[in-house]
C-alpha atoms as a PDB file:
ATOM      1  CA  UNK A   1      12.697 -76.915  -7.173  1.00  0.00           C
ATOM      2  CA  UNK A   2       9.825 -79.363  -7.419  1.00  0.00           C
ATOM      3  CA  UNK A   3       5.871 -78.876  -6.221  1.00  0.00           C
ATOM      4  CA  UNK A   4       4.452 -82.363  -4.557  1.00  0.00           C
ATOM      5  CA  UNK A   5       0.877 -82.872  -4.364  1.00  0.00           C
ATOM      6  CA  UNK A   6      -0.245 -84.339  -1.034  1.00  0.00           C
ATOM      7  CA  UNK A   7      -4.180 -84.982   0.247  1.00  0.00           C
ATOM      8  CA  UNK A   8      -6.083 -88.336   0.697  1.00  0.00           C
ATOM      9  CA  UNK A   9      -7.124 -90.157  -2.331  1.00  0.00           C
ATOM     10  CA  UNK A  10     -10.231 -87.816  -4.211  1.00  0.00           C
ATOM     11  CA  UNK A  11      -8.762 -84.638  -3.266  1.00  0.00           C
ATOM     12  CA  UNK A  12      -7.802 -84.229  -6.826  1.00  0.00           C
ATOM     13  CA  UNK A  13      -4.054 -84.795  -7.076  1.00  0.00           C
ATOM     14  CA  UNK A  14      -3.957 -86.634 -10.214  1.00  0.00           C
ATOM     15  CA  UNK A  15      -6.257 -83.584 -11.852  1.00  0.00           C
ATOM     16  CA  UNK A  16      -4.165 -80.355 -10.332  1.00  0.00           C
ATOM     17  CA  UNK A  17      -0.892 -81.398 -11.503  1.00  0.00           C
ATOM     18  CA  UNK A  18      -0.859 -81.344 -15.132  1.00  0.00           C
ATOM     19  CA  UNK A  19      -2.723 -77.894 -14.614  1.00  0.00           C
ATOM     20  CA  UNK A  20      -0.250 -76.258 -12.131  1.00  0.00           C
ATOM     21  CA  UNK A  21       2.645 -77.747 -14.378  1.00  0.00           C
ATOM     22  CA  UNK A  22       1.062 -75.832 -17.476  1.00  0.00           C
ATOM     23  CA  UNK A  23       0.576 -72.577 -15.707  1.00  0.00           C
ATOM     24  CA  UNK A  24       4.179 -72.790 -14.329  1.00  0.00           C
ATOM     25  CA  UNK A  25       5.590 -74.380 -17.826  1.00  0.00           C
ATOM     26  CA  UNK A  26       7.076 -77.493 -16.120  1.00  0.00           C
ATOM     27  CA  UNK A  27       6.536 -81.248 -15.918  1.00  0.00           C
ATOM     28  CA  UNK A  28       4.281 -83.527 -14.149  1.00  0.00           C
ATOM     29  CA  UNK A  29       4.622 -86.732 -13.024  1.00  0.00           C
ATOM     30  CA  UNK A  30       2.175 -89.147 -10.512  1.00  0.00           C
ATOM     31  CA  UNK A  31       3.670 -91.285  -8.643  1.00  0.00           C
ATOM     32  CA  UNK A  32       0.799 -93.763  -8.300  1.00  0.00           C
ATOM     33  CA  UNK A  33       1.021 -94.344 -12.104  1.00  0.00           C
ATOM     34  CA  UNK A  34       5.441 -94.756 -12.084  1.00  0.00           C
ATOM     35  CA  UNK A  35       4.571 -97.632  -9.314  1.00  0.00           C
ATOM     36  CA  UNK A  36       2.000 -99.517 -11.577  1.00  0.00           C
ATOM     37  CA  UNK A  37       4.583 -98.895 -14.683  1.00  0.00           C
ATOM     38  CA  UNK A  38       7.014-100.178 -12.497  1.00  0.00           C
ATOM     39  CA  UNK A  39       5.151-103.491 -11.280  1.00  0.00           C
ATOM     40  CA  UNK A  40       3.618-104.245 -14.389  1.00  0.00           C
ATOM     41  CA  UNK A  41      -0.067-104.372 -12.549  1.00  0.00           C
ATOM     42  CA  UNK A  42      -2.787-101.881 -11.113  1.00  0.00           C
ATOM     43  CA  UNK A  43      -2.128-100.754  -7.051  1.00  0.00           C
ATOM     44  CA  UNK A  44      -5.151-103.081  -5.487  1.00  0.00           C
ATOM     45  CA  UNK A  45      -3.211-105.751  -7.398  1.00  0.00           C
ATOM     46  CA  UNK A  46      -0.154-105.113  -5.930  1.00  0.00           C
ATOM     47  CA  UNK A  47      -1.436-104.638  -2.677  1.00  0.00           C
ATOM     48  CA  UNK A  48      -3.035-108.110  -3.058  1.00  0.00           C
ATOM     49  CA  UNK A  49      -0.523-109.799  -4.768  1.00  0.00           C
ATOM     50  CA  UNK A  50       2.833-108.177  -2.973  1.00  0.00           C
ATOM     51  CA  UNK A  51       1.645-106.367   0.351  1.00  0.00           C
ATOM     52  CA  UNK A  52       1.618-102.673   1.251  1.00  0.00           C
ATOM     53  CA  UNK A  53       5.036-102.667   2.578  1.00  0.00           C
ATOM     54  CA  UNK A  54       6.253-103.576  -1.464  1.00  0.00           C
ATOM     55  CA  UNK A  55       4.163-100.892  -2.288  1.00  0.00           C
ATOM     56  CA  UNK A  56       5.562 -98.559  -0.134  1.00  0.00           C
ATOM     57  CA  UNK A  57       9.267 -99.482  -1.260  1.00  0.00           C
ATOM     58  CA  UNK A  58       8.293 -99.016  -4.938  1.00  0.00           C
ATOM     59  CA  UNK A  59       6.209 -95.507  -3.957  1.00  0.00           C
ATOM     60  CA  UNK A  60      10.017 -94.167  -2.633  1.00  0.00           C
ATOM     61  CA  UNK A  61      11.823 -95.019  -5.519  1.00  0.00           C
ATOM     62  CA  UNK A  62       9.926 -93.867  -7.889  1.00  0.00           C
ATOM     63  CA  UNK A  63       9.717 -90.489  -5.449  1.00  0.00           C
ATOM     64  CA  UNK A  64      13.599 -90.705  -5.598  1.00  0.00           C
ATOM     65  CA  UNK A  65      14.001 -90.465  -9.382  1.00  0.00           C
ATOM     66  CA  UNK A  66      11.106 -88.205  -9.620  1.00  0.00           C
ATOM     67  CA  UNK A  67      12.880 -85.828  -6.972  1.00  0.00           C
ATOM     68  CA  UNK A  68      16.050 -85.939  -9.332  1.00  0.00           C
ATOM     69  CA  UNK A  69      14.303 -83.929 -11.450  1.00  0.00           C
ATOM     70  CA  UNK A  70      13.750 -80.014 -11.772  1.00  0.00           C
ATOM     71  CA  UNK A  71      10.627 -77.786 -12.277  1.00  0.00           C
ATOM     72  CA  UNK A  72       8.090 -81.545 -11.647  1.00  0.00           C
ATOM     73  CA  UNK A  73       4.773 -81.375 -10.226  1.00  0.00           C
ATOM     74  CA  UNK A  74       4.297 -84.765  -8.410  1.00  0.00           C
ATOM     75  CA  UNK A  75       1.157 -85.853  -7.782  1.00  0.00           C
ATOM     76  CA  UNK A  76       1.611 -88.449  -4.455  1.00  0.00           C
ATOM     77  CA  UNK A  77      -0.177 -90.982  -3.595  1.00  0.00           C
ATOM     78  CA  UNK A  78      -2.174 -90.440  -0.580  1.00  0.00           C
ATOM     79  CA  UNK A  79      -0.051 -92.691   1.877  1.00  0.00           C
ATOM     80  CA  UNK A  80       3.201 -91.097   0.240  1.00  0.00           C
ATOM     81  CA  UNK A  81       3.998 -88.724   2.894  1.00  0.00           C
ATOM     82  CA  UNK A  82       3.534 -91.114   5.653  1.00  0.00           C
ATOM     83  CA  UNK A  83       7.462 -92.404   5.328  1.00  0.00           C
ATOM     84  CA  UNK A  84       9.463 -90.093   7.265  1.00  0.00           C
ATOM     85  CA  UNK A  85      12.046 -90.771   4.182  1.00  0.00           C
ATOM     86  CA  UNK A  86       9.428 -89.449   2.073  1.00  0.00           C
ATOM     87  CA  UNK A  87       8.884 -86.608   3.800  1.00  0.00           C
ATOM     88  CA  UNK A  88      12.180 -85.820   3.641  1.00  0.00           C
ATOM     89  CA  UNK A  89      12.547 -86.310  -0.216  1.00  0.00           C
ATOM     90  CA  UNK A  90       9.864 -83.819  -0.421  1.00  0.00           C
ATOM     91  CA  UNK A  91      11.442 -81.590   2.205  1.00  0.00           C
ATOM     92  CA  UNK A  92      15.168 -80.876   0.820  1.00  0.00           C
ATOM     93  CA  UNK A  93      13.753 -81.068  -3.126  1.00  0.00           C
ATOM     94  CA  UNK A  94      10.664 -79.372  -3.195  1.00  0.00           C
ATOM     95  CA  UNK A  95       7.704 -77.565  -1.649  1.00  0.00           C
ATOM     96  CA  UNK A  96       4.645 -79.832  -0.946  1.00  0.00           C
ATOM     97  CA  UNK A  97       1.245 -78.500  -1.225  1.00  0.00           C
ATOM     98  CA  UNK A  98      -1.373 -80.368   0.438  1.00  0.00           C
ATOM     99  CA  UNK A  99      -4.790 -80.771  -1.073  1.00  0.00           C
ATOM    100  CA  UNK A 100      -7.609 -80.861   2.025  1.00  0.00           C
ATOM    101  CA  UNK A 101     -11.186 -81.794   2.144  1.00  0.00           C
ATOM    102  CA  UNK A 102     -13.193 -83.336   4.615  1.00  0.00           C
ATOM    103  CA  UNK A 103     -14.115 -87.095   4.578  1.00  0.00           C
ATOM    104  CA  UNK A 104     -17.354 -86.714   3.021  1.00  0.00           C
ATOM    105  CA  UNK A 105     -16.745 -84.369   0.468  1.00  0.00           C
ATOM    106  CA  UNK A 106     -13.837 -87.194  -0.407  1.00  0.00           C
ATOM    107  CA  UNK A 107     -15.782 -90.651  -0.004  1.00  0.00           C
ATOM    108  CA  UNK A 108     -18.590 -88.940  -2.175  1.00  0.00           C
ATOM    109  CA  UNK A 109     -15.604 -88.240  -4.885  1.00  0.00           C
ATOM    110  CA  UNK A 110     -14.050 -91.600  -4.329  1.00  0.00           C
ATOM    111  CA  UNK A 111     -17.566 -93.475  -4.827  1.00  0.00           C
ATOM    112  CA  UNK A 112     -18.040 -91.006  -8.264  1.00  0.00           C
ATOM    113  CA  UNK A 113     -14.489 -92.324 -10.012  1.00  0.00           C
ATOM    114  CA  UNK A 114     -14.723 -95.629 -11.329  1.00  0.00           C
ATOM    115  CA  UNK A 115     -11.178 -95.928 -11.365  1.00  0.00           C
ATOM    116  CA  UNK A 116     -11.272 -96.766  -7.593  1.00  0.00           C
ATOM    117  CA  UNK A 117     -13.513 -99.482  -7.491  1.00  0.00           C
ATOM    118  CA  UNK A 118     -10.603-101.702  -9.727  1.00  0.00           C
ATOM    119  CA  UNK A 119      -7.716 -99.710  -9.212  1.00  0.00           C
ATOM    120  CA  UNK A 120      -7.311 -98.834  -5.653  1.00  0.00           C
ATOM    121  CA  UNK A 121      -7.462-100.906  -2.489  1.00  0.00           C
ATOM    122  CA  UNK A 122      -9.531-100.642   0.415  1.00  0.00           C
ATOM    123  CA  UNK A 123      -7.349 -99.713   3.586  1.00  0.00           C
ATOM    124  CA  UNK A 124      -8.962-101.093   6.228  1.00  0.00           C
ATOM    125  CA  UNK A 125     -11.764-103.679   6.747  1.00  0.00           C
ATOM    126  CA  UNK A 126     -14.675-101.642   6.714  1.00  0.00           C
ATOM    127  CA  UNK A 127     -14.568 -99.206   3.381  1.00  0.00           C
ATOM    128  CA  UNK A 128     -16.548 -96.708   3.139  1.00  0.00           C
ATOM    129  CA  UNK A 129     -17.342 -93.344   4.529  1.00  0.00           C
ATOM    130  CA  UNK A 130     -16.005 -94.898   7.933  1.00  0.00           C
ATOM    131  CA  UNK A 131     -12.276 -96.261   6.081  1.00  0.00           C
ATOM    132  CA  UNK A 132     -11.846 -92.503   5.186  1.00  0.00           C
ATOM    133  CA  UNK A 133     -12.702 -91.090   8.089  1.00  0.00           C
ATOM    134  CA  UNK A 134     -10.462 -93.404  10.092  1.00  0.00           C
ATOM    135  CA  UNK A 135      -7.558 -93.116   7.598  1.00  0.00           C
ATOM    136  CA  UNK A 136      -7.869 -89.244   6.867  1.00  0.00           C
ATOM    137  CA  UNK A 137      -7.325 -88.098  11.072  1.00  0.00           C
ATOM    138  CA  UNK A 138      -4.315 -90.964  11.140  1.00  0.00           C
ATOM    139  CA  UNK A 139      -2.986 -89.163   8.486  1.00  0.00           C
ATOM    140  CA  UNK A 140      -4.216 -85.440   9.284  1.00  0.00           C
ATOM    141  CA  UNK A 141      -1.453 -84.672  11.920  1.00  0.00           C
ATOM    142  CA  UNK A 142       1.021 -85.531   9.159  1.00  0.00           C
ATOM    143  CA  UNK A 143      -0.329 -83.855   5.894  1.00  0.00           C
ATOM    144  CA  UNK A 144      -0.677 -80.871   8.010  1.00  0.00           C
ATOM    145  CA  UNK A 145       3.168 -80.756   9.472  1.00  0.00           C
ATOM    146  CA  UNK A 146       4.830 -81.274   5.718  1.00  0.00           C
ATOM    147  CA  UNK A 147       2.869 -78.906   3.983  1.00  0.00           C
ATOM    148  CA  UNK A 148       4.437 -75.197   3.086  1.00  0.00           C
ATOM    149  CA  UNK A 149       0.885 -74.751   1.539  1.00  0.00           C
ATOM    150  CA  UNK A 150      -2.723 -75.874   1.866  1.00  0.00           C
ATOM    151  CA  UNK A 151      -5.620 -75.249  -0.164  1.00  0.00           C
ATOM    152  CA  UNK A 152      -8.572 -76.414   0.917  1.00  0.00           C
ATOM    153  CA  UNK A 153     -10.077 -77.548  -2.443  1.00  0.00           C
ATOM    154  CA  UNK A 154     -14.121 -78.654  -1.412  1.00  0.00           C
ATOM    155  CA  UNK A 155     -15.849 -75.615  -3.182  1.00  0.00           C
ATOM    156  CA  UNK A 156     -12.999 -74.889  -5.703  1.00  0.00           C
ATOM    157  CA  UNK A 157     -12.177 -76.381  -9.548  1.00  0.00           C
ATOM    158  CA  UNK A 158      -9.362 -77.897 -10.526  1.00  0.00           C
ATOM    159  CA  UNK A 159      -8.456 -75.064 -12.465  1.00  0.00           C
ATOM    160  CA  UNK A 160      -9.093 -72.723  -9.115  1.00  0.00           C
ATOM    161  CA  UNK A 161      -7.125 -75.003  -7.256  1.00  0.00           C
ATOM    162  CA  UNK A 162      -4.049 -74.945  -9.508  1.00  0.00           C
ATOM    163  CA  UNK A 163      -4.015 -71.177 -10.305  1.00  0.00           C
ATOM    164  CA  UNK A 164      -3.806 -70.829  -6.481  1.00  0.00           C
ATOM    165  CA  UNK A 165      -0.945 -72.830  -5.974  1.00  0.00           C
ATOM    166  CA  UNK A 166       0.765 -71.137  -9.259  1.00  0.00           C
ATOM    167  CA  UNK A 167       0.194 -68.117  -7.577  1.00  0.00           C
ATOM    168  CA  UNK A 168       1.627 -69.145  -4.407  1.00  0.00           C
ATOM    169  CA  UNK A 169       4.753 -70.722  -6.188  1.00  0.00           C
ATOM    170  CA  UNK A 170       7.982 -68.016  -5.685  1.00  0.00           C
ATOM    171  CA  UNK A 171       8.577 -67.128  -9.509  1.00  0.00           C
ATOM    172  CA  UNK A 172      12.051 -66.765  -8.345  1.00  0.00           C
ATOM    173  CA  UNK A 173      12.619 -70.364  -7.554  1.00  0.00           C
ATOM    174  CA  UNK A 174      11.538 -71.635 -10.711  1.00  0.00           C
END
């Protein structure tokens, strides 16, 4: 069994895995960092240089290979779950735990982590507050129906956040 880490980019993905793979003794991986390895150039590159829909073909093969593996906590991109094969990677190898905040709480994360500014493409026209608004209820519908668990993670730590999900986690499928 696997654990993937769903939520909108700033709901702290990238952060919870390595801690919920300690407390469980497993492996993490992230897939947003297997698609740069794999491209040889950062994600706002390749959406520049290549076009979402390359992205998106590189995001489910590296998903594939990472859903080969056993006892992995994958941290997904954001737009990961948005392929219905994706979702059904997830599905059959894993439980997927999605990471929810509201758009505020995330824009004021996203506008904290330099990272994003050179790393990570806008998504729509307008940025912002508004782009994450807009993206987050497209995507809310979904993130909500693949989820076997959701921890809302505004007034919690990373650390709070992964012991929940480590306690949530059925010792017996380990």
């Amino acid at each position: 069994m696997n654990l993937y880490l769903i939520g909108y980019r700033g709901a702290g993905k990238s952060t919870v895995a390595p801690l919920v793979a300690k407390l469980l003794g497993w492996t993490f991986d992230d897939t947003d960092e297997q698609v740069e390895l794999l491209a040889g150039c950062p994600i706002a590159q390749i959406f520049e240089e290549y076009g979402e829909a390359s992205f998106r073909e590189w995001e489910t093969t590296v998903l594939q290979a990472l859903a080969n593996e056993s006892n992995i906590v994958v941290s997904t991109g954001g737009g990961c779950p948005l392929s219905k094969t994706n979702r059904g990677i997830m599905a059959v190898t894993g439980r997927v735990i999605w990471l929810r905040a509201k758009a505020d709480v995330l824009w004021a994360r996203i506008s904290r982590d330099k990272k994003n500014e050179h790393q990570r493409p806008n998504l729509t026209v307008e940025g912002g507050l508004q782009e994450v608004k807009r993206v987050l209820d497209s995507r809310f519908a979904i993130y909500e129906a693949c989820a076997d668990y959701t921890v809302d993670v505004e007034s919690l730590s990373p650390e709070q956040i992964a012991e929940r999900i480590a306690n949530w986690c059925d010792p017996v499928d380990n």
